[in-house]
N, C-alpha and C. Protein backbone atom coordinates (compact mmCIF):
# COMPACT_ATOMS: atom_id res chain seq x y z
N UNK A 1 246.37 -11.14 -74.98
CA UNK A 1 245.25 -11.79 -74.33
C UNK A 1 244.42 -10.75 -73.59
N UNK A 2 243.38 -11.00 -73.73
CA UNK A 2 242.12 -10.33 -72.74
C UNK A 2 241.70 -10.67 -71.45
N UNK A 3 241.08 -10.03 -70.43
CA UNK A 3 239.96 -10.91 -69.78
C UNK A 3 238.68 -10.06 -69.73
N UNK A 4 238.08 -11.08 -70.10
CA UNK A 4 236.24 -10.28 -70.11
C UNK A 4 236.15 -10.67 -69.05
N UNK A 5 235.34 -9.71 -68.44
CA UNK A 5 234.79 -9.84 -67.19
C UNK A 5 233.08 -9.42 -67.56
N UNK A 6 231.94 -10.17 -67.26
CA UNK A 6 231.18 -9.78 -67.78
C UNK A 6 230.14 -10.33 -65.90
N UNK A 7 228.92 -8.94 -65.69
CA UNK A 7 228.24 -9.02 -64.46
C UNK A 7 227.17 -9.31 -65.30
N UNK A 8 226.39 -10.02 -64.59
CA UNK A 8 224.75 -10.51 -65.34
C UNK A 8 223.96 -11.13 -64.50
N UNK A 9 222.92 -11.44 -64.38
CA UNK A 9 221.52 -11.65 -63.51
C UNK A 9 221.85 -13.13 -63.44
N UNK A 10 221.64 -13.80 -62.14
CA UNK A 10 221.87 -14.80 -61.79
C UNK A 10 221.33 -16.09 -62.95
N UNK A 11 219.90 -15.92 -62.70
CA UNK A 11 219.20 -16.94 -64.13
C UNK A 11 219.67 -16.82 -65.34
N UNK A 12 220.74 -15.84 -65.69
CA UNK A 12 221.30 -16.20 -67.17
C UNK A 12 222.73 -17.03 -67.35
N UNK A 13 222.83 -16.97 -66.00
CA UNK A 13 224.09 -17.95 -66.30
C UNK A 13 224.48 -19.21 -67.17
N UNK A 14 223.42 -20.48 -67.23
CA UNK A 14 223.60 -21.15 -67.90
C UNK A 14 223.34 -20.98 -69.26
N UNK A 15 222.62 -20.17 -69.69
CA UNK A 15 222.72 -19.60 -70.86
C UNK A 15 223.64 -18.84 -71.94
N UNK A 16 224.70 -18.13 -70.54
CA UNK A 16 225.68 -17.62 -71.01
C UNK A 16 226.93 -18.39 -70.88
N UNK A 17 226.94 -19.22 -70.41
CA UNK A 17 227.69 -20.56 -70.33
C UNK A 17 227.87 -21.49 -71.48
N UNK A 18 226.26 -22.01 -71.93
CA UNK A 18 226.01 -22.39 -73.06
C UNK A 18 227.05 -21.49 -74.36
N UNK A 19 226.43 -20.43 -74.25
CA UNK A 19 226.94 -19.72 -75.68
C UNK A 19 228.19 -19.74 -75.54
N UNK A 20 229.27 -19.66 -74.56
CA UNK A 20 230.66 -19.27 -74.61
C UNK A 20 231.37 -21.23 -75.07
N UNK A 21 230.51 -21.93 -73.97
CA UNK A 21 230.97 -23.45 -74.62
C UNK A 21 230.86 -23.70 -76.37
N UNK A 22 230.04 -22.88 -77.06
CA UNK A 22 229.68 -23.15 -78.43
C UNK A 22 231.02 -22.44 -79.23
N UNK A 23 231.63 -21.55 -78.57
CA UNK A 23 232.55 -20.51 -79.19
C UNK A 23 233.48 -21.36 -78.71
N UNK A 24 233.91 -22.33 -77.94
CA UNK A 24 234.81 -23.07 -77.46
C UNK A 24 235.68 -22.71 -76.20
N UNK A 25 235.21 -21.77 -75.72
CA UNK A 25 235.70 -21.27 -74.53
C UNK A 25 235.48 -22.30 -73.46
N UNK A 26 236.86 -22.83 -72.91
CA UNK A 26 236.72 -23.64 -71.92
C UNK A 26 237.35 -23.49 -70.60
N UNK A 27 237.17 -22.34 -70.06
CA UNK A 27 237.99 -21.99 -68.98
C UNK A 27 237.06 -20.96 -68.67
N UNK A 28 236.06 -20.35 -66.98
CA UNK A 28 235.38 -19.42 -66.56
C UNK A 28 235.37 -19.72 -65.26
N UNK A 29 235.57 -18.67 -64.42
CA UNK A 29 235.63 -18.26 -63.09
C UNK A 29 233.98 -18.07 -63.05
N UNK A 30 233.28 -18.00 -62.00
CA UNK A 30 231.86 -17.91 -61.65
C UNK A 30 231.47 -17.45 -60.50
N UNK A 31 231.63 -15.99 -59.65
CA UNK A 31 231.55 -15.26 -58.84
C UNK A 31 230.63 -14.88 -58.42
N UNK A 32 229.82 -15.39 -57.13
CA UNK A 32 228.36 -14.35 -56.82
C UNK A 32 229.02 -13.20 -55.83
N UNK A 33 227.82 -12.07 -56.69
CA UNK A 33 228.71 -11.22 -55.90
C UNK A 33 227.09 -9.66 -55.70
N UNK A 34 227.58 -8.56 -55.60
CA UNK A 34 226.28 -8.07 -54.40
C UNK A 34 226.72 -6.23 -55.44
N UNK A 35 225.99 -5.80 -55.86
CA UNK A 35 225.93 -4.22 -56.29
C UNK A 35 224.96 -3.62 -56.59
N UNK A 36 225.39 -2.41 -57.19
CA UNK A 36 224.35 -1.74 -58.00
C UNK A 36 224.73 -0.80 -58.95
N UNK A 37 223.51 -0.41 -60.02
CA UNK A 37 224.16 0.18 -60.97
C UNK A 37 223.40 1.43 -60.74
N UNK A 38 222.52 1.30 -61.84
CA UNK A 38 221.17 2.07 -62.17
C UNK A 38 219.60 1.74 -61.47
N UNK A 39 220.15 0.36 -61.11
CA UNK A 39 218.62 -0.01 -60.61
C UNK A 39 219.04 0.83 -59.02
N UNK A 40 219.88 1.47 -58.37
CA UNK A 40 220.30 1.76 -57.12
C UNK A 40 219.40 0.91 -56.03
N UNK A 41 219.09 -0.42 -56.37
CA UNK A 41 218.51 -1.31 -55.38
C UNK A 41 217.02 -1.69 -55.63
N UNK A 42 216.47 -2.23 -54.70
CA UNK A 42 215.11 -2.59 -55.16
C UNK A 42 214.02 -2.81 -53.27
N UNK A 43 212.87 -2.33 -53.74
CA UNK A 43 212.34 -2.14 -52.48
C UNK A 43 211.55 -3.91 -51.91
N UNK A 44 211.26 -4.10 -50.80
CA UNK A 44 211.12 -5.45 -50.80
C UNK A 44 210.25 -4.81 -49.68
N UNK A 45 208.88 -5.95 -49.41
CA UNK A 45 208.18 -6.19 -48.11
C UNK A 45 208.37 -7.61 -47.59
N UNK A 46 208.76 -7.50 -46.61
CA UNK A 46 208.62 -8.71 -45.48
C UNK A 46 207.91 -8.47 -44.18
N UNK A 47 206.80 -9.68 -44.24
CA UNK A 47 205.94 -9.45 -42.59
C UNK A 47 205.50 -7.83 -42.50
N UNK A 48 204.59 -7.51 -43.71
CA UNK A 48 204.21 -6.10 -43.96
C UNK A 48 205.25 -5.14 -43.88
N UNK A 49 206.45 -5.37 -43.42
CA UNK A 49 207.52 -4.30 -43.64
C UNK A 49 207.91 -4.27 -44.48
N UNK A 50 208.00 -2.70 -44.97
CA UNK A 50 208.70 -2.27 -46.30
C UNK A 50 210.55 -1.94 -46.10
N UNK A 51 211.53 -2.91 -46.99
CA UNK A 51 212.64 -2.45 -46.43
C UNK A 51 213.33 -2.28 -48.18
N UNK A 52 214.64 -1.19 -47.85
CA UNK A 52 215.03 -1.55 -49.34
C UNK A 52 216.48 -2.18 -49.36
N UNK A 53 216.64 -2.98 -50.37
CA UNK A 53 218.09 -3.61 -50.54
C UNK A 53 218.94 -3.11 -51.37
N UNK A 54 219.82 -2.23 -50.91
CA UNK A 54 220.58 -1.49 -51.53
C UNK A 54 221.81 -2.23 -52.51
N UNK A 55 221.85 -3.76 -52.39
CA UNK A 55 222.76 -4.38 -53.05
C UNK A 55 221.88 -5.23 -53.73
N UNK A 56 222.41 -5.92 -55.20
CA UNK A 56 221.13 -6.52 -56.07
C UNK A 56 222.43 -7.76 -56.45
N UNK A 57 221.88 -9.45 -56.06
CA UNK A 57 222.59 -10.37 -56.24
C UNK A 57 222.91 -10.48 -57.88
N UNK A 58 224.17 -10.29 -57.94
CA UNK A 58 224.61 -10.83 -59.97
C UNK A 58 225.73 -11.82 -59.58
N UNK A 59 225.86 -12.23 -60.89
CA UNK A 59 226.82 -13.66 -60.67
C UNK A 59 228.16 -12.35 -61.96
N UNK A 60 229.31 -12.54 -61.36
CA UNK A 60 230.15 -12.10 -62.34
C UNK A 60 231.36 -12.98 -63.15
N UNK A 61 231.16 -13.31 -64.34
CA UNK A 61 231.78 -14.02 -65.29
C UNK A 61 233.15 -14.09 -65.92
N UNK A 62 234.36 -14.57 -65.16
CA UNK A 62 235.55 -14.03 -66.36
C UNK A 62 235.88 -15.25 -66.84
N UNK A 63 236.77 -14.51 -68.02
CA UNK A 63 237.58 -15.62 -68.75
C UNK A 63 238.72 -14.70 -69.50
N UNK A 64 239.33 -15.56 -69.82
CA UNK A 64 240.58 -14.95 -70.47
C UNK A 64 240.85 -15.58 -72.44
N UNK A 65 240.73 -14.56 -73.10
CA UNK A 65 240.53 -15.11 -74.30
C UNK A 65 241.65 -14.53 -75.09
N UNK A 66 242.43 -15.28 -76.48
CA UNK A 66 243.13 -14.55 -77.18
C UNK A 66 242.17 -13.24 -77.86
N UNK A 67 243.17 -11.78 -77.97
CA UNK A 67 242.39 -10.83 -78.51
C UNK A 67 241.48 -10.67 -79.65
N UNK A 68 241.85 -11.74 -80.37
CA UNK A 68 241.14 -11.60 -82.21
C UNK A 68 239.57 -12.38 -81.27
N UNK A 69 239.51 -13.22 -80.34
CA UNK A 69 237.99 -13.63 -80.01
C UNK A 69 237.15 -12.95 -79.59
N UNK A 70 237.85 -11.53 -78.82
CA UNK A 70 236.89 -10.66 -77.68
C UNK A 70 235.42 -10.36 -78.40
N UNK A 71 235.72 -9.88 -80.00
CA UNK A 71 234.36 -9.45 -80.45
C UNK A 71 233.83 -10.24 -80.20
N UNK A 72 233.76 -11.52 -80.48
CA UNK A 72 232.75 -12.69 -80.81
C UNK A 72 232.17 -13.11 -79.33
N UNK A 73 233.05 -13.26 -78.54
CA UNK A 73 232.70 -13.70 -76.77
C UNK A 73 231.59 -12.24 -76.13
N UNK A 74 232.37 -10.80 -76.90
CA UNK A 74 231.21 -10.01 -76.24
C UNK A 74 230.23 -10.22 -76.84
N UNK A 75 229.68 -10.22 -78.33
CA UNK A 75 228.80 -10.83 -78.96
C UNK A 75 228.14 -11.66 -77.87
N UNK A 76 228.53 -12.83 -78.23
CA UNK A 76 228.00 -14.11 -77.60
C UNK A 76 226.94 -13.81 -75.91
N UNK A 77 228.00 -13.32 -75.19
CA UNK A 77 227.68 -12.56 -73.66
C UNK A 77 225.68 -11.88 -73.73
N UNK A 78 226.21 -10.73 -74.77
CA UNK A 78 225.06 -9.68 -74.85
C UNK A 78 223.92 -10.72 -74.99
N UNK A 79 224.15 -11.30 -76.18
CA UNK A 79 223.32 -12.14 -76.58
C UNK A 79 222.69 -13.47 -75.86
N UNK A 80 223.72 -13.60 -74.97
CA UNK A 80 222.82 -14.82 -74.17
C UNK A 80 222.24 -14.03 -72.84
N UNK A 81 223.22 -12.84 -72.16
CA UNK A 81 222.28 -12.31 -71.09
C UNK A 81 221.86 -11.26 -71.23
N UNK A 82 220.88 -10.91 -71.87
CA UNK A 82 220.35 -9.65 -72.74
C UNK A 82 218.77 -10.22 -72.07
N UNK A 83 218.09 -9.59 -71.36
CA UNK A 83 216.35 -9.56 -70.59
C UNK A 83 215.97 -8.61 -71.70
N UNK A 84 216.17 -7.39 -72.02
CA UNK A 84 215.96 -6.02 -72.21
C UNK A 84 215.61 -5.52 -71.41
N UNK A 85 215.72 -5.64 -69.96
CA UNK A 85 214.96 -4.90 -68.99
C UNK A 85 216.33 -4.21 -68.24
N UNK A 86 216.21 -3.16 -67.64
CA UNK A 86 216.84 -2.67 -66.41
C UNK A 86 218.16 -3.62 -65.62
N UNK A 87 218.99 -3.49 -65.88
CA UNK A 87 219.93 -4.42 -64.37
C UNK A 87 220.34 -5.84 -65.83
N UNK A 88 220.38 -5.78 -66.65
CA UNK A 88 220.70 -6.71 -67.55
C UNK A 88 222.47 -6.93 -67.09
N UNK A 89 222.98 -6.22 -67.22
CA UNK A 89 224.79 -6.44 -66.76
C UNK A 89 225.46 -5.47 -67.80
N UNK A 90 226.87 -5.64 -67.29
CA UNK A 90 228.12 -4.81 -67.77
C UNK A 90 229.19 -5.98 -68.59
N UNK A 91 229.81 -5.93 -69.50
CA UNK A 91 231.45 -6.32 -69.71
C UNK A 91 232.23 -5.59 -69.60
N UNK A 92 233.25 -6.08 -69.24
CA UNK A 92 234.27 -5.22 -69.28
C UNK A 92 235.71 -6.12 -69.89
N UNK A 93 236.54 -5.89 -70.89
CA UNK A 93 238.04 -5.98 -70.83
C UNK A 93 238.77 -5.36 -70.84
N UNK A 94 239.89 -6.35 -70.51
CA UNK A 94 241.46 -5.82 -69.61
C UNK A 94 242.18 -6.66 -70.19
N UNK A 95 243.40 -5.70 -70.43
CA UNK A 95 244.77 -6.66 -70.89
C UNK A 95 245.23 -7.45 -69.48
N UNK A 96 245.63 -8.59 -70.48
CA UNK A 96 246.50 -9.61 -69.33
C UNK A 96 247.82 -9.38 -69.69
N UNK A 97 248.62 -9.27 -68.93
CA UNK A 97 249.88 -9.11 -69.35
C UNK A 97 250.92 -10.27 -69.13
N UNK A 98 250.59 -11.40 -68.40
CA UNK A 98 250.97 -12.70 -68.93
C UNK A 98 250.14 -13.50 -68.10
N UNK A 99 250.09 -15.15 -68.55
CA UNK A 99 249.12 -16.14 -67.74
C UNK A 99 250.51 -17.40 -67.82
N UNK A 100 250.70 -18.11 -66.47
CA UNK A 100 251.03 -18.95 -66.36
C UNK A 100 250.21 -20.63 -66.13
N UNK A 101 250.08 -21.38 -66.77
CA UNK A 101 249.21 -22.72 -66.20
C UNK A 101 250.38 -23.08 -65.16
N UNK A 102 250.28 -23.16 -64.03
CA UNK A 102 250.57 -24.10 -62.84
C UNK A 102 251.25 -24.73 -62.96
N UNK A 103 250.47 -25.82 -63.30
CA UNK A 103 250.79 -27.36 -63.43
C UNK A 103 251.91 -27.70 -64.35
N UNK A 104 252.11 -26.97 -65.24
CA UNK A 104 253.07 -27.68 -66.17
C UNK A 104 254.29 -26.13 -66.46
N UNK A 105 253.42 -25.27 -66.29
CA UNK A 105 254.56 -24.09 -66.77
C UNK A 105 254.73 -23.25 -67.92
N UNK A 106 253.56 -23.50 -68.73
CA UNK A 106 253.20 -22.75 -70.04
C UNK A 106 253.24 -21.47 -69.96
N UNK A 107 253.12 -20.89 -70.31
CA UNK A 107 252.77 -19.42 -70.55
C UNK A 107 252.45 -18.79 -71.78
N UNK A 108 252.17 -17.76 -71.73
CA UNK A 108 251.09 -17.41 -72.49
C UNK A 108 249.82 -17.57 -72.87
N UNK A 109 249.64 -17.72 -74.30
CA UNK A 109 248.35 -18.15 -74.90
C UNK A 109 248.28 -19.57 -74.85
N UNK A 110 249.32 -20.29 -74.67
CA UNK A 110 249.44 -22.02 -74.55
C UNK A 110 249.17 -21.98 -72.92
N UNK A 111 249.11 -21.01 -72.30
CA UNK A 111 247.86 -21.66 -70.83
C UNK A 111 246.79 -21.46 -70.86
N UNK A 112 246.36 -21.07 -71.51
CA UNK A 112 244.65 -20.60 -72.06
C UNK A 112 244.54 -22.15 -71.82
């Protein structure tokens, strides 16, 4: 098993939501969270003051998928939060090395 972890611009979320529900992915964590990459921030005026915000709001995405899906989910990802502009986002996966469901006691790929 995997987990993608994928960072992306707040307004693409439901979009990238959309595409992962079509692949059947039914399980995602939904994290707002504060960085930077390349854009190293962005300059802002308020009340004629010029200030800069060194942290840029992204929402960060995981899920945990069997390995034969990762291509298709990163696929899917690029493709739904893809601007072409600057600050578009990162994926990233990581091995899971086991998942328990809670509630009943499964493990493995049967807690997916």
């Amino acid at each position: 098993m995997k987990l993608v972890t994928a960072i992306i611009k707040p307004f693409k979320l439901d979009d990238v939501r959309e595409a992962l529900a079509e692949l059947g992915v039914h399980g995602l964590t939904v994290t707002e969270v504060r960085g930077f990459g390349r854009q190293k921030g962005q300059t802002e005026i308020y009340r004629g003051a010029e200030y800069t915000i060194n942290f840029i709001a992204k929402i960060k995405v995981e899920t945990v998928v069997p390995d034969e899906r990762v291509p298709d989910i990163i696929h899917a990802i690029t493709e739904a939060a893809r601007t072409g502009r600057i600050g578009d986002g990162k994926i990233m996966v990581a091995n899971v090395e086991q998942m328990v469901r809670i509630r009943t006691g499964e493990t493995g790929e049967g807690a997916l």
